[in-house]
N, C-alpha and C. Protein backbone atom coordinates (compact mmCIF):
# COMPACT_ATOMS: atom_id res chain seq x y z
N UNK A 1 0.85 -1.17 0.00
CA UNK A 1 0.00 0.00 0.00
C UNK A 1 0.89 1.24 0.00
N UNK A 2 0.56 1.93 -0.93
CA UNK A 2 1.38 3.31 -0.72
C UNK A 2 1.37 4.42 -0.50
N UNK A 3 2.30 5.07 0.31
CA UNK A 3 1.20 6.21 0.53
C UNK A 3 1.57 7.53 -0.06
N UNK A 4 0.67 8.31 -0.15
CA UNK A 4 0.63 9.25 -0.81
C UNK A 4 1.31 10.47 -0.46
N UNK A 5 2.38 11.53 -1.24
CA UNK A 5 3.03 12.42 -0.67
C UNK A 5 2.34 13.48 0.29
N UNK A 6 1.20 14.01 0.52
CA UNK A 6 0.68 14.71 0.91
C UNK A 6 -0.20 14.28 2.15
N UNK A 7 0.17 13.24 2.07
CA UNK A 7 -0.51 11.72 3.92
C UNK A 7 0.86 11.71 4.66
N UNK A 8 1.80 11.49 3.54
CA UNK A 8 3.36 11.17 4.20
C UNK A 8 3.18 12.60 4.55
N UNK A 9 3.67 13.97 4.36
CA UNK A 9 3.87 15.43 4.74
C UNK A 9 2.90 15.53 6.11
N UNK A 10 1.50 15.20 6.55
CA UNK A 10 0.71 15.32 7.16
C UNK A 10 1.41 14.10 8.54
N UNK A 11 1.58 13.54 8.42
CA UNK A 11 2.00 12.46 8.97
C UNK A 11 3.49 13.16 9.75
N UNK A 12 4.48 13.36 9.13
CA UNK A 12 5.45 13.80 9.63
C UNK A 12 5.44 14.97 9.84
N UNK A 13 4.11 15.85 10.04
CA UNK A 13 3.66 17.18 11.02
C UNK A 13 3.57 16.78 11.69
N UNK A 14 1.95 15.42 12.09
CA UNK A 14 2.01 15.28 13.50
C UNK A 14 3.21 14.56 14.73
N UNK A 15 4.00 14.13 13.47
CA UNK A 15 5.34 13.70 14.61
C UNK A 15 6.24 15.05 14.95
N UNK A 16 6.55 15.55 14.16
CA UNK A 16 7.29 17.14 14.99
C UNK A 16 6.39 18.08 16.17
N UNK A 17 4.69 17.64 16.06
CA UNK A 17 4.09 18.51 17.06
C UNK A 17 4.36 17.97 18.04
N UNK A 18 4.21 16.31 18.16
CA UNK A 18 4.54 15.53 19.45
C UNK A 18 6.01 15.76 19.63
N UNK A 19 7.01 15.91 19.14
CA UNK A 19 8.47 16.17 19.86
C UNK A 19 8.88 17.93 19.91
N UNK A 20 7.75 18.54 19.69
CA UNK A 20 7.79 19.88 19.74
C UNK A 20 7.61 20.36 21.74
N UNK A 21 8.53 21.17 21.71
CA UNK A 21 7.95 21.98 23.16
C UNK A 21 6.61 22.45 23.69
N UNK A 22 6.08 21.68 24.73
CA UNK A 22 4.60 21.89 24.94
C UNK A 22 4.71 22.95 25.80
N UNK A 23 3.53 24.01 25.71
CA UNK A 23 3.28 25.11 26.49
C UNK A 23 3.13 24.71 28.06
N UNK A 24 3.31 25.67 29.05
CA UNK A 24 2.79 25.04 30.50
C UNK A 24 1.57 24.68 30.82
N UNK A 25 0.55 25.31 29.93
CA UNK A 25 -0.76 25.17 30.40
C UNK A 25 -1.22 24.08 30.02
N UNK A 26 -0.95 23.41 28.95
CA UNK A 26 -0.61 22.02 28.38
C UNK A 26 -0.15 20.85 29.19
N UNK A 27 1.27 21.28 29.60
CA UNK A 27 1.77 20.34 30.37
C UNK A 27 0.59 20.10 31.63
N UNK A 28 0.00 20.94 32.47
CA UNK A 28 -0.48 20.77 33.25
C UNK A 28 -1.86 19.60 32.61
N UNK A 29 -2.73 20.21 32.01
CA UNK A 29 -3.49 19.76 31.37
C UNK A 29 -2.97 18.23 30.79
N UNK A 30 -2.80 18.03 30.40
CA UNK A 30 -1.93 16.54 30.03
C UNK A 30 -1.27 15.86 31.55
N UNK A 31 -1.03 16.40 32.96
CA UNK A 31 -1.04 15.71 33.48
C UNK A 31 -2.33 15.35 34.23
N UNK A 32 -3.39 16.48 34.40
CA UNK A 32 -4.65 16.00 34.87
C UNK A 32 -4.97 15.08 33.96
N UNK A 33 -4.81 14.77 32.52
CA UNK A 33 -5.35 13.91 31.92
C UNK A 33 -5.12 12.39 32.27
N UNK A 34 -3.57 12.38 32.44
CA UNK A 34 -2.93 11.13 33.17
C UNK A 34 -3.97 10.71 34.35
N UNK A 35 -3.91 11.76 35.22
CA UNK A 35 -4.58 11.57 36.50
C UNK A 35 -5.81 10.78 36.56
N UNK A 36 -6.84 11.61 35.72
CA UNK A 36 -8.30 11.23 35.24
C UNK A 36 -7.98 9.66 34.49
N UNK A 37 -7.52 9.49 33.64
CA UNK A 37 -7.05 8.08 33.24
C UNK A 37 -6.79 6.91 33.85
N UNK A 38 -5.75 7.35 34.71
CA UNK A 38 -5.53 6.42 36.08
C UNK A 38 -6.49 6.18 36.74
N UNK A 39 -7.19 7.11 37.63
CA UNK A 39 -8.51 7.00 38.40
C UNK A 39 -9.69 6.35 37.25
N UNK A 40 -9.57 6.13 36.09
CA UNK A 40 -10.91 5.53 35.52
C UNK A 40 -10.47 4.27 35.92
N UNK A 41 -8.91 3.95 35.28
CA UNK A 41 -8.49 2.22 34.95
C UNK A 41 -8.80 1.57 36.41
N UNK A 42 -8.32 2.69 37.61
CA UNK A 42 -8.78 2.27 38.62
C UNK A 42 -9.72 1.43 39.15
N UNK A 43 -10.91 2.63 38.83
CA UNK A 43 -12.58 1.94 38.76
C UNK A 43 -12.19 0.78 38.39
N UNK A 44 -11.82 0.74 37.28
CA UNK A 44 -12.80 -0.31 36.21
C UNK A 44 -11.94 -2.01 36.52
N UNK A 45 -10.69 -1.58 36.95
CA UNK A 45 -10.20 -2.96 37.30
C UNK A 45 -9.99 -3.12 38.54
N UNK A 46 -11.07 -2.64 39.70
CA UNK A 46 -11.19 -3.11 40.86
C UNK A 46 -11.58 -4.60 41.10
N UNK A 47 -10.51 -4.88 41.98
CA UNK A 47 -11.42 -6.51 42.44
C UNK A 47 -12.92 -6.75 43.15
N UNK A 48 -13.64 -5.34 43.56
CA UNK A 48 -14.61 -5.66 44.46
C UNK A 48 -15.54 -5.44 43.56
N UNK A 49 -17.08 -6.01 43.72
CA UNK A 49 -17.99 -5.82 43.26
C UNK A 49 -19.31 -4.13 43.43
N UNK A 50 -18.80 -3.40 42.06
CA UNK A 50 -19.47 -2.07 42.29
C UNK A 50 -20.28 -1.91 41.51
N UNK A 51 -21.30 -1.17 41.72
CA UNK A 51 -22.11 -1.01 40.38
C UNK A 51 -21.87 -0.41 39.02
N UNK A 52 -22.63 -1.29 38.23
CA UNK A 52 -22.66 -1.34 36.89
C UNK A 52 -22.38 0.13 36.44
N UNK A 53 -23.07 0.93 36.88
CA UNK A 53 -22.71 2.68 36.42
C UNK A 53 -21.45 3.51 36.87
N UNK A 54 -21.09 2.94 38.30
CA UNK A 54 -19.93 3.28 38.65
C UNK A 54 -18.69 2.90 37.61
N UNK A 55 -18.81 1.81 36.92
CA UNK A 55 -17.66 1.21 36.00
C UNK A 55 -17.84 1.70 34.95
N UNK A 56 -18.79 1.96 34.56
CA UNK A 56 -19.44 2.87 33.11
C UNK A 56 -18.88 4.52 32.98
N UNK A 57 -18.63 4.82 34.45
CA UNK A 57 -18.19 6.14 34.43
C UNK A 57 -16.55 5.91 34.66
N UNK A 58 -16.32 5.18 35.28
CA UNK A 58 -14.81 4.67 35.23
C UNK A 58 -14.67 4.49 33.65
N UNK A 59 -15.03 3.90 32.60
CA UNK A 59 -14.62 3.75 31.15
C UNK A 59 -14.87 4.97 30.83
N UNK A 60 -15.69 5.66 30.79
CA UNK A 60 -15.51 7.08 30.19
C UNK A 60 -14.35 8.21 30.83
N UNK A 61 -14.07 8.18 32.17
CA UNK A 61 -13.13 8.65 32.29
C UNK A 61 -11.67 8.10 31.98
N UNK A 62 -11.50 6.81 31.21
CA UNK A 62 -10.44 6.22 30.65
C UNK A 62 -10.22 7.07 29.25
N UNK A 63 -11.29 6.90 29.03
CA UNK A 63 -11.68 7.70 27.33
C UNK A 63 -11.45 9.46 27.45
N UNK A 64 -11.77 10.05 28.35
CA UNK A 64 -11.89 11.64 28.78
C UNK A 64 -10.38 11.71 28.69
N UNK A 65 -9.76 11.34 29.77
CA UNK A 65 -8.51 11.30 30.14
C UNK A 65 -7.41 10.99 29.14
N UNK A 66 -7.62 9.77 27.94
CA UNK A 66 -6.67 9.64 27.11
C UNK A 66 -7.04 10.84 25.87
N UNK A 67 -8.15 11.07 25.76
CA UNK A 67 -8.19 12.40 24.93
C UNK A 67 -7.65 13.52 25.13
N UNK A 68 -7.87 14.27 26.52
CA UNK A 68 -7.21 15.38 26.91
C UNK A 68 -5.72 15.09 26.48
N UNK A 69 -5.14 13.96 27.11
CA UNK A 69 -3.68 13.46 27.41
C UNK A 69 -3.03 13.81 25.84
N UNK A 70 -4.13 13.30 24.43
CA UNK A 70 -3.50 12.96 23.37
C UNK A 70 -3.23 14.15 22.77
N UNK A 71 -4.54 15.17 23.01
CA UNK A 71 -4.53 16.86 22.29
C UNK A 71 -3.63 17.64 23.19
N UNK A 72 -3.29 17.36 24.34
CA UNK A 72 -2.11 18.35 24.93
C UNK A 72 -0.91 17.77 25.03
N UNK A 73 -0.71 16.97 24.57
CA UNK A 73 1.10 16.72 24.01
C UNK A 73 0.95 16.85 22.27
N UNK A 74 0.01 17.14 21.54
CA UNK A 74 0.12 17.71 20.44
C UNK A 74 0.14 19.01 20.01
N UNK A 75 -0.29 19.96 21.10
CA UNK A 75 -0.31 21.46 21.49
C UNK A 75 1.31 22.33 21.43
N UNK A 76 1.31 22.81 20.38
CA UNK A 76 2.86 23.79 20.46
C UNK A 76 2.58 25.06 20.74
N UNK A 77 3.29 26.02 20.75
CA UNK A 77 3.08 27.55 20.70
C UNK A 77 3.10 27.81 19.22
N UNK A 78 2.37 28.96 18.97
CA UNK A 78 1.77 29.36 17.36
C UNK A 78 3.55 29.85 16.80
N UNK A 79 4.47 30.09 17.92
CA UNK A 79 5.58 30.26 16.80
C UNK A 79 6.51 29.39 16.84
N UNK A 80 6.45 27.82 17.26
CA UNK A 80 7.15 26.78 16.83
C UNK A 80 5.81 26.23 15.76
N UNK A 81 4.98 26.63 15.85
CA UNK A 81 3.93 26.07 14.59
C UNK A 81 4.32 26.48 13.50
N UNK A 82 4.24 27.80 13.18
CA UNK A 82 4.86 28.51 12.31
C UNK A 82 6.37 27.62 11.56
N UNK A 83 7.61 27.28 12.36
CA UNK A 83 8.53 26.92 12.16
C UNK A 83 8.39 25.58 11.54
N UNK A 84 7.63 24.63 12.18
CA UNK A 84 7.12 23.29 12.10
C UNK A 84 6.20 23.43 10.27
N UNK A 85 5.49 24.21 9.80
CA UNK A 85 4.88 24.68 8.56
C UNK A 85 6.13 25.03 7.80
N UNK A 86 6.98 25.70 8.12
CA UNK A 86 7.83 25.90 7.07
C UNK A 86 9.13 25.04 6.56
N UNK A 87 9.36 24.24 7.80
CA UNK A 87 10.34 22.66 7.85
C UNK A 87 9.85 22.10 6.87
C-alpha cells in the first residue's frame, strides 16, 4: 500500500508537534489527563464488586482522560507552529 506524498507530509507534522515543546498550560493539562485516566483504569479494574454505572463512568473517564492526554502533548506555541509549517 502506498502512501501518498501529501498523507506522508501530514504524517510527519504530526510527529514534529509531538516532539515539539509543549506550552505550560498544556503540560499541566496533560497531566490532569494522566490523572483522570488512572482514576478511571482504577474503577474499572477493581477486584470488588461495584455497580454497573460506577464502571461505566470509570470507562468514560479512561476515554476523557486519554483524549485530553493525546490533544495536549500535540499542542505547540503558534511560533514553533509557524517553524514546524515551514520545515
Amino acid at each position: 500500500m502506498k502512501i501518498e506524498k501529501r498523507e506522508q507530509d501530514f504524517l510527519e507534522s504530526i510527529g514534529k508537534r509531538c516532539v515539539a515543546k509543549t506550552p505550560p498550560f498544556f503540560k499541566k493539562l496533560r497531566t490532569i489527563g494522566l490523572i483522570v485516566a488512572a482514576v478511571g483504569t482504577t474503577i474499572v479494574a477493581s477486584p470488588v464488586a461495584i455497580p454497573a454505572a460506577i464502571v461505566t463512568a470509570g470507562g468514560y473517564m479512561i476515554l476523557g482522560g486519554s483524549i485530553m492526554t493525546a490533544v495536549s502533548q500535540a499542542a505547540v506555541n503558534e511560533e514553533d507552529c509557524e517553524e514546524i509549517e515551514e520545515s
